[in-house]
Protein backbone atom coordinates (compact mmCIF):
# COMPACT_ATOMS: atom_id res chain seq x y z
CA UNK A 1 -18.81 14.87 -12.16
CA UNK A 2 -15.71 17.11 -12.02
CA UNK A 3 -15.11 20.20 -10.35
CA UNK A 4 -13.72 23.48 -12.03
CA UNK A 5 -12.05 26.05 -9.71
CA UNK A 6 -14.24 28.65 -11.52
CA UNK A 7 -17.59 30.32 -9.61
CA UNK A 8 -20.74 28.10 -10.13
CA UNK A 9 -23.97 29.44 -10.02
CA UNK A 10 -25.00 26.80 -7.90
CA UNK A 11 -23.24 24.99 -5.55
CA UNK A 12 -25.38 22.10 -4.74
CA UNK A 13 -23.24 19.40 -7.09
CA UNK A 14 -20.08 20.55 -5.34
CA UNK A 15 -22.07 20.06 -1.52
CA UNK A 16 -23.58 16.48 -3.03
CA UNK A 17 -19.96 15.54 -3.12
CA UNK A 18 -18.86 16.13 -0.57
CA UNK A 19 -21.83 14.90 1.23
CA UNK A 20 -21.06 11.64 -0.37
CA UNK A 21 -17.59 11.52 0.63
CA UNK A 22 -18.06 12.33 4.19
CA UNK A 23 -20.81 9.69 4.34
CA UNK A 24 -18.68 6.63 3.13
CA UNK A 25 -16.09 7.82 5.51
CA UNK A 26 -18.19 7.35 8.39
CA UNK A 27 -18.38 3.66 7.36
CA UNK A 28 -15.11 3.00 8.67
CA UNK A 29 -14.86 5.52 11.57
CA UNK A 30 -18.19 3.72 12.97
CA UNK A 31 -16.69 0.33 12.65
CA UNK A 32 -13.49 1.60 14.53
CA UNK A 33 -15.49 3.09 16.78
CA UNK A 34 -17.66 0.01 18.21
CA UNK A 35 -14.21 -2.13 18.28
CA UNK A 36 -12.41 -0.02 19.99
CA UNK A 37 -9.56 2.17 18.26
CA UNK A 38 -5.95 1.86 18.67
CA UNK A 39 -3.92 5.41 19.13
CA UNK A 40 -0.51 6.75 18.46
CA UNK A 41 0.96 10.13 18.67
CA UNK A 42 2.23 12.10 16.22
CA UNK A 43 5.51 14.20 15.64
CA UNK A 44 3.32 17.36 16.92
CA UNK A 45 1.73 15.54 19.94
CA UNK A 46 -1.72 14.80 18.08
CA UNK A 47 -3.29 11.57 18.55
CA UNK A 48 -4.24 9.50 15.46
CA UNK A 49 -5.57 6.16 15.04
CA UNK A 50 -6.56 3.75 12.13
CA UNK A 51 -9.99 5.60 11.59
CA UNK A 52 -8.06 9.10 10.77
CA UNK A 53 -6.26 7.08 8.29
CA UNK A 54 -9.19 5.26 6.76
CA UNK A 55 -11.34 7.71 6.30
CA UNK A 56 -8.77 9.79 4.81
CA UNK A 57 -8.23 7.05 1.97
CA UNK A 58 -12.15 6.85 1.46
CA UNK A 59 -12.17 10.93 0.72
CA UNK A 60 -9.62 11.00 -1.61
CA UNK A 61 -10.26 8.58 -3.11
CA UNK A 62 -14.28 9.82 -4.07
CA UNK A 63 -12.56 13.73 -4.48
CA UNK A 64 -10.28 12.44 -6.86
CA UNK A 65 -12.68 10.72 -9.15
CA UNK A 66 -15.13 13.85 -8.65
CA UNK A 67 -12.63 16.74 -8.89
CA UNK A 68 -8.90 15.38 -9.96
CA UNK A 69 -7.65 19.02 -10.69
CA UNK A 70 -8.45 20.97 -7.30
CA UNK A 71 -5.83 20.27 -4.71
CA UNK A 72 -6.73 18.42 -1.74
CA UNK A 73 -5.02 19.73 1.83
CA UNK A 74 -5.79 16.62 3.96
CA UNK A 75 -4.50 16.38 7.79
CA UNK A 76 -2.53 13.13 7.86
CA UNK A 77 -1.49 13.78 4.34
CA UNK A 78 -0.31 17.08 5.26
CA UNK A 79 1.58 14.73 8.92
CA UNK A 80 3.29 13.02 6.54
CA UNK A 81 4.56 16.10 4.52
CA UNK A 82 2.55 15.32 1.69
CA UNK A 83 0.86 18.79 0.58
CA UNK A 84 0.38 20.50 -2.71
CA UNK A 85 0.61 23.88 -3.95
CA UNK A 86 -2.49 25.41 -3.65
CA UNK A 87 -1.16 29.12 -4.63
CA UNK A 88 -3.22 29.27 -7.78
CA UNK A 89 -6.91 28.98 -6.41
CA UNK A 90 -9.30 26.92 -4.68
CA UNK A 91 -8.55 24.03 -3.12
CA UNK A 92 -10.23 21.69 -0.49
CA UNK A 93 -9.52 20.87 3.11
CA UNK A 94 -10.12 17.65 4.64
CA UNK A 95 -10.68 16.50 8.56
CA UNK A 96 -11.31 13.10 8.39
CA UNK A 97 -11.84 12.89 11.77
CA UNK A 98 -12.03 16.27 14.21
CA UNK A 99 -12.24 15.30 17.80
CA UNK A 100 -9.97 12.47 17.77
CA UNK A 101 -9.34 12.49 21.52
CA UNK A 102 -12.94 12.38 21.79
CA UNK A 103 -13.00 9.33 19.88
CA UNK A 104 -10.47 7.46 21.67
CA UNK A 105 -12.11 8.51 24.55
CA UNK A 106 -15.66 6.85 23.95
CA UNK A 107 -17.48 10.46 23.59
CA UNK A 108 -19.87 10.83 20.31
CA UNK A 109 -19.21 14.58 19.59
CA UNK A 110 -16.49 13.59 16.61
CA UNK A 111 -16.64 14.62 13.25
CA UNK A 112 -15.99 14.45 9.41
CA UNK A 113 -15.15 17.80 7.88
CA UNK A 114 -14.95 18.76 4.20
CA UNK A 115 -14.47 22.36 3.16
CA UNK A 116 -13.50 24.04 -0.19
CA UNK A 117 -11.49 27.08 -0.31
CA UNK A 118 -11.74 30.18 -2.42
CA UNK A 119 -9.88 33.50 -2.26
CA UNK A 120 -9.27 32.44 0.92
CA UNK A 121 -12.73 32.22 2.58
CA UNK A 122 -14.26 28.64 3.13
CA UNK A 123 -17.16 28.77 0.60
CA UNK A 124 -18.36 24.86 1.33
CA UNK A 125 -18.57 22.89 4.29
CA UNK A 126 -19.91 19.63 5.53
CA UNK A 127 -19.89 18.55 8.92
CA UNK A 128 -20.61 15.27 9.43
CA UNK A 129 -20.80 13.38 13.29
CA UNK A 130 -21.47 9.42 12.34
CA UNK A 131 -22.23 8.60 15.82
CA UNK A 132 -24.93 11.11 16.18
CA UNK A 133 -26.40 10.52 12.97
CA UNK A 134 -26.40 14.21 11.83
CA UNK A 135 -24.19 16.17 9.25
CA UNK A 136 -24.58 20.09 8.41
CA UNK A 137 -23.91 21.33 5.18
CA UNK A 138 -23.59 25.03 4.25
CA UNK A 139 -22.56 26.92 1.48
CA UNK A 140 -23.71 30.39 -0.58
CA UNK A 141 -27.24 28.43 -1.22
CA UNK A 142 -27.46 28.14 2.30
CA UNK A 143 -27.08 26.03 5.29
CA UNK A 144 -29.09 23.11 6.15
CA UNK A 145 -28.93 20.02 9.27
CA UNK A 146 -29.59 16.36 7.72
CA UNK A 147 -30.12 13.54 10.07
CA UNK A 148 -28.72 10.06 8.45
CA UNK A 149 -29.75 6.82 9.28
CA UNK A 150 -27.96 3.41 9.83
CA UNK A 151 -27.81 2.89 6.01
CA UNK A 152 -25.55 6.25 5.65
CA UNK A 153 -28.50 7.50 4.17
CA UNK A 154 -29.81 10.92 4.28
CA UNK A 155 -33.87 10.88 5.41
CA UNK A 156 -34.19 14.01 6.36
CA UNK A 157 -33.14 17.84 6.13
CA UNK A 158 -33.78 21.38 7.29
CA UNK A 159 -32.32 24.66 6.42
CA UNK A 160 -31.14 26.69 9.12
CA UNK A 161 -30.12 29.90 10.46
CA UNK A 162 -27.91 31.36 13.00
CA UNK A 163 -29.30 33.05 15.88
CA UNK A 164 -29.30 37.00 16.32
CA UNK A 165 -28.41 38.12 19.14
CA UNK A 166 -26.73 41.64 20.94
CA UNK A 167 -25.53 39.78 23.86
CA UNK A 168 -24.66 35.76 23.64
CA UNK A 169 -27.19 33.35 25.74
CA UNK A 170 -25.45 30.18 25.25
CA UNK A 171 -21.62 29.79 24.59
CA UNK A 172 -19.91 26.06 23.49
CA UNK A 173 -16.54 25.17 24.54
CA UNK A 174 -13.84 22.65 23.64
CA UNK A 175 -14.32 19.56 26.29
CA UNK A 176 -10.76 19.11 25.68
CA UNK A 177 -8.68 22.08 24.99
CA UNK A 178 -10.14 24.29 27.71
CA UNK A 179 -7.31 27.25 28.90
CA UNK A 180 -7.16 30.23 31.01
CA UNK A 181 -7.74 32.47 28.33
CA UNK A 182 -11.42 30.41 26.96
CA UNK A 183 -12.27 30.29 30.88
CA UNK A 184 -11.75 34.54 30.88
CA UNK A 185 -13.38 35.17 27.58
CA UNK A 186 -16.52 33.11 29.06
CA UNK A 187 -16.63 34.41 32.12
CA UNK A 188 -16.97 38.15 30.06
CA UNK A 189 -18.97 37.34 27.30
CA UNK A 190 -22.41 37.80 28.94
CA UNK A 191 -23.48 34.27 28.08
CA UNK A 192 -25.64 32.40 30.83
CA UNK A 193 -24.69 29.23 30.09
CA UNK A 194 -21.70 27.37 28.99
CA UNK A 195 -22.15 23.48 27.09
CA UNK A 196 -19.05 21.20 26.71
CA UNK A 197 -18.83 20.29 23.38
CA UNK A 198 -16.14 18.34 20.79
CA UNK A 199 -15.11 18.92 17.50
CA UNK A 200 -16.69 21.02 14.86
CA UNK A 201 -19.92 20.50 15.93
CA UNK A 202 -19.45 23.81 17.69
CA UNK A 203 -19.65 26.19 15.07
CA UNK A 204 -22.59 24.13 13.42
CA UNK A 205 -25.17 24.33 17.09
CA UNK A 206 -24.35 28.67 16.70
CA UNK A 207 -25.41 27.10 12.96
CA UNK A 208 -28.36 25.93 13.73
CA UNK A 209 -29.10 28.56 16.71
CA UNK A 210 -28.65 26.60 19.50
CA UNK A 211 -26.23 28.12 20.62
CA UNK A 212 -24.06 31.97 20.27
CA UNK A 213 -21.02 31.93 20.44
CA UNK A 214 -17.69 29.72 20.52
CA UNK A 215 -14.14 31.06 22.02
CA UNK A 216 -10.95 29.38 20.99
CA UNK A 217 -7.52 30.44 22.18
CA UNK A 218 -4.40 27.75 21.18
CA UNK A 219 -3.66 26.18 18.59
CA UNK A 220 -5.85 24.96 15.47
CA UNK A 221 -5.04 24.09 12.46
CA UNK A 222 -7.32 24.94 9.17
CA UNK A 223 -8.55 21.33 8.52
CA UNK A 224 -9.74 21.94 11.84
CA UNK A 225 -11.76 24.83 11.56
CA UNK A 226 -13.04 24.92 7.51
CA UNK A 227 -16.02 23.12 7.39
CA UNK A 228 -17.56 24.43 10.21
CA UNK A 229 -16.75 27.71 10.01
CA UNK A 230 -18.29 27.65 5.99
CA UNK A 231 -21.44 26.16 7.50
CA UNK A 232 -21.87 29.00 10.41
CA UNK A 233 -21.14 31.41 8.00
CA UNK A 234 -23.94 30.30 5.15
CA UNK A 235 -25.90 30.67 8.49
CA UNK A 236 -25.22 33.71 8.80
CA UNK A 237 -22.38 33.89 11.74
CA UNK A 238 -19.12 34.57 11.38
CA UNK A 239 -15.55 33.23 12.60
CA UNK A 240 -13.16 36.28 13.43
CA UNK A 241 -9.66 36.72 14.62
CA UNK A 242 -8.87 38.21 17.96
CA UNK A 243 -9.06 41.94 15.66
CA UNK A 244 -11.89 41.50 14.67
CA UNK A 245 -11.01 40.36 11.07
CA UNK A 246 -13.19 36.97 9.47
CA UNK A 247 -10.66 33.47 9.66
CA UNK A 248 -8.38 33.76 6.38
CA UNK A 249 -7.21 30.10 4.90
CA UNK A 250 -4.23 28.75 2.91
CA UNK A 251 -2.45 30.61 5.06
CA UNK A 252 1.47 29.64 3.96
CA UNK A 253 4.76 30.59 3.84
CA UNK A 254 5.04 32.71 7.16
CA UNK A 255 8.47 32.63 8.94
CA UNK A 256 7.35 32.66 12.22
CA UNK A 257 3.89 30.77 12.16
CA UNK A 258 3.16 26.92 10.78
CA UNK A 259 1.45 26.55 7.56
CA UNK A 260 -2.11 25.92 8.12
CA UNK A 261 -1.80 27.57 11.68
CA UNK A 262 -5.33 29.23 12.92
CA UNK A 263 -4.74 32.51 15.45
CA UNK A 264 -7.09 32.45 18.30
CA UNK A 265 -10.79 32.84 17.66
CA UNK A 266 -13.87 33.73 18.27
CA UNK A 267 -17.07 32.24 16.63
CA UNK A 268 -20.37 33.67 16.75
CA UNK A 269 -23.69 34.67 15.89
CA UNK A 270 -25.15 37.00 13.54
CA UNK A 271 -24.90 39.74 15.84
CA UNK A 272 -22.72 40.45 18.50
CA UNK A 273 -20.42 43.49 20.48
CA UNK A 274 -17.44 41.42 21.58
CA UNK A 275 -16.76 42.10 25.72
């Protein structure tokens, strides 16, 4: 099956993708994960270890066969310097593994993210978190939680909707890139209490309304944020700059910022007056 960069009236073969993509990946991550992975740092401080790099080579290799002519933006690709021009249309993001420091570290909360890209809004998104045998997938058909057994097999899914809400109940905060700023955005928010969570996994519990809302002030990078951030908003939330304005992407070529940078954030639930 190949994907065109034109609409589609349905974008179910395009989420069965990468659905398929994310789940091989896990293969490898898992087996990493049980023996123990190895780190190293990268050029911008970033861990990385052999399961980044193998379940990048498992994605592109199943995007490739299933859509050769979008271009693929994929993290360690993009460490290496490797990155295509993406300035005339869609093209897809790839995570291959978001939470890396909580995967060195033992935790469970890591995930696969896959998100196309279209006039620079994330359109699809999976999420997938191997350990906890659940992956969210969400695109203009909706957004739905599938639980995935030992096989890598999908036995189960449920659509899903954001909560909405005036005030926030529950926020979700990164475990390991906590700051002043997160800590005084909580403290204002209204929320009553605050979970410790890794990864993109964040944006897909305000997904699937279990929790509201999701600060983030430092750095990010796109791969980073895609995938979840198309799944919470086919839930109906929303991801929005510190002005208010919805999370662009492909965002390139600015003298003072990296390509693929992320501003600070705020992600949230289908309704909500910002402190």
């Amino acid at each position: 099956m190949t994907i065109t960069q034109s609409k589609t009236s349905s974008w179910q073969p395009i989420a069965a993708i990468f659905e398929r993509a994310a789940l091989e990946a896990g293969r490898p991550i898992l087996t990493i994960h049980r023996a123990g992975p190895h780190a190293r740092y990268k050029a911008d401080a970033s861990p990385v270890t052999e399961a980044d790099e193998q379940a990048e080579a498992v994605i592109l290799s199943e995007l490739a066969k299933a859509c050769p002519d979008i271009p693929i933006v994929a993290e360690e690709q993009a460490a290496a310097g490797r990155i295509p021009d993406i300035a005339n249309g869609a093209f897809i993001l790839v995570d291959p593994l978001d939470g890396t420091k909580e995967f060195i570290n033992g935790h469970d909360d890591f995930t696969v993210n896959i998100a196309l890209i279209e006039d620079n809004a994330p359109i699809v998104g999976f999420v997938y978190a191997p350990a906890l045998g659940i992956a969210y997938c969400g695109s203009p058909d909706g957004a739905e939680k599938l639980w995935v057994d030992e096989n890598f097999q999908v036995i189960r899914r449920e659509s899903m909707r954001a909560r909405m809400l005036d005030v926030p109940d529950i926020a979700v905060a990164s475990r390991s890139h906590r700051c002043v700023e997160t800590d005084d955005f909580l403290s204002r928010c209204g929320a009553s209490e605050i979970r410790t969570v890794g990864s993109s996994l964040k944006f897909c519990l305000i997904a699937e309304g279990v929790a509201d809302i999701y600060p983030r002030f430092g750095r990010t990078m796109e791969w980073d944020t895609a995938a979840g951030d198309a799944v919470l908003r086919a839930a109906g939330g929303i991801t929005v700059d510190l002005d208010g304005e919805p999370l662009h992407y492909g965002k390139t070529g600015r003298p003072d910022c990296a390509d693929f940078a992320n501003p600070d954030f705020v992600a949230r639930c289908r309704i909500y007056t910002q402190p």
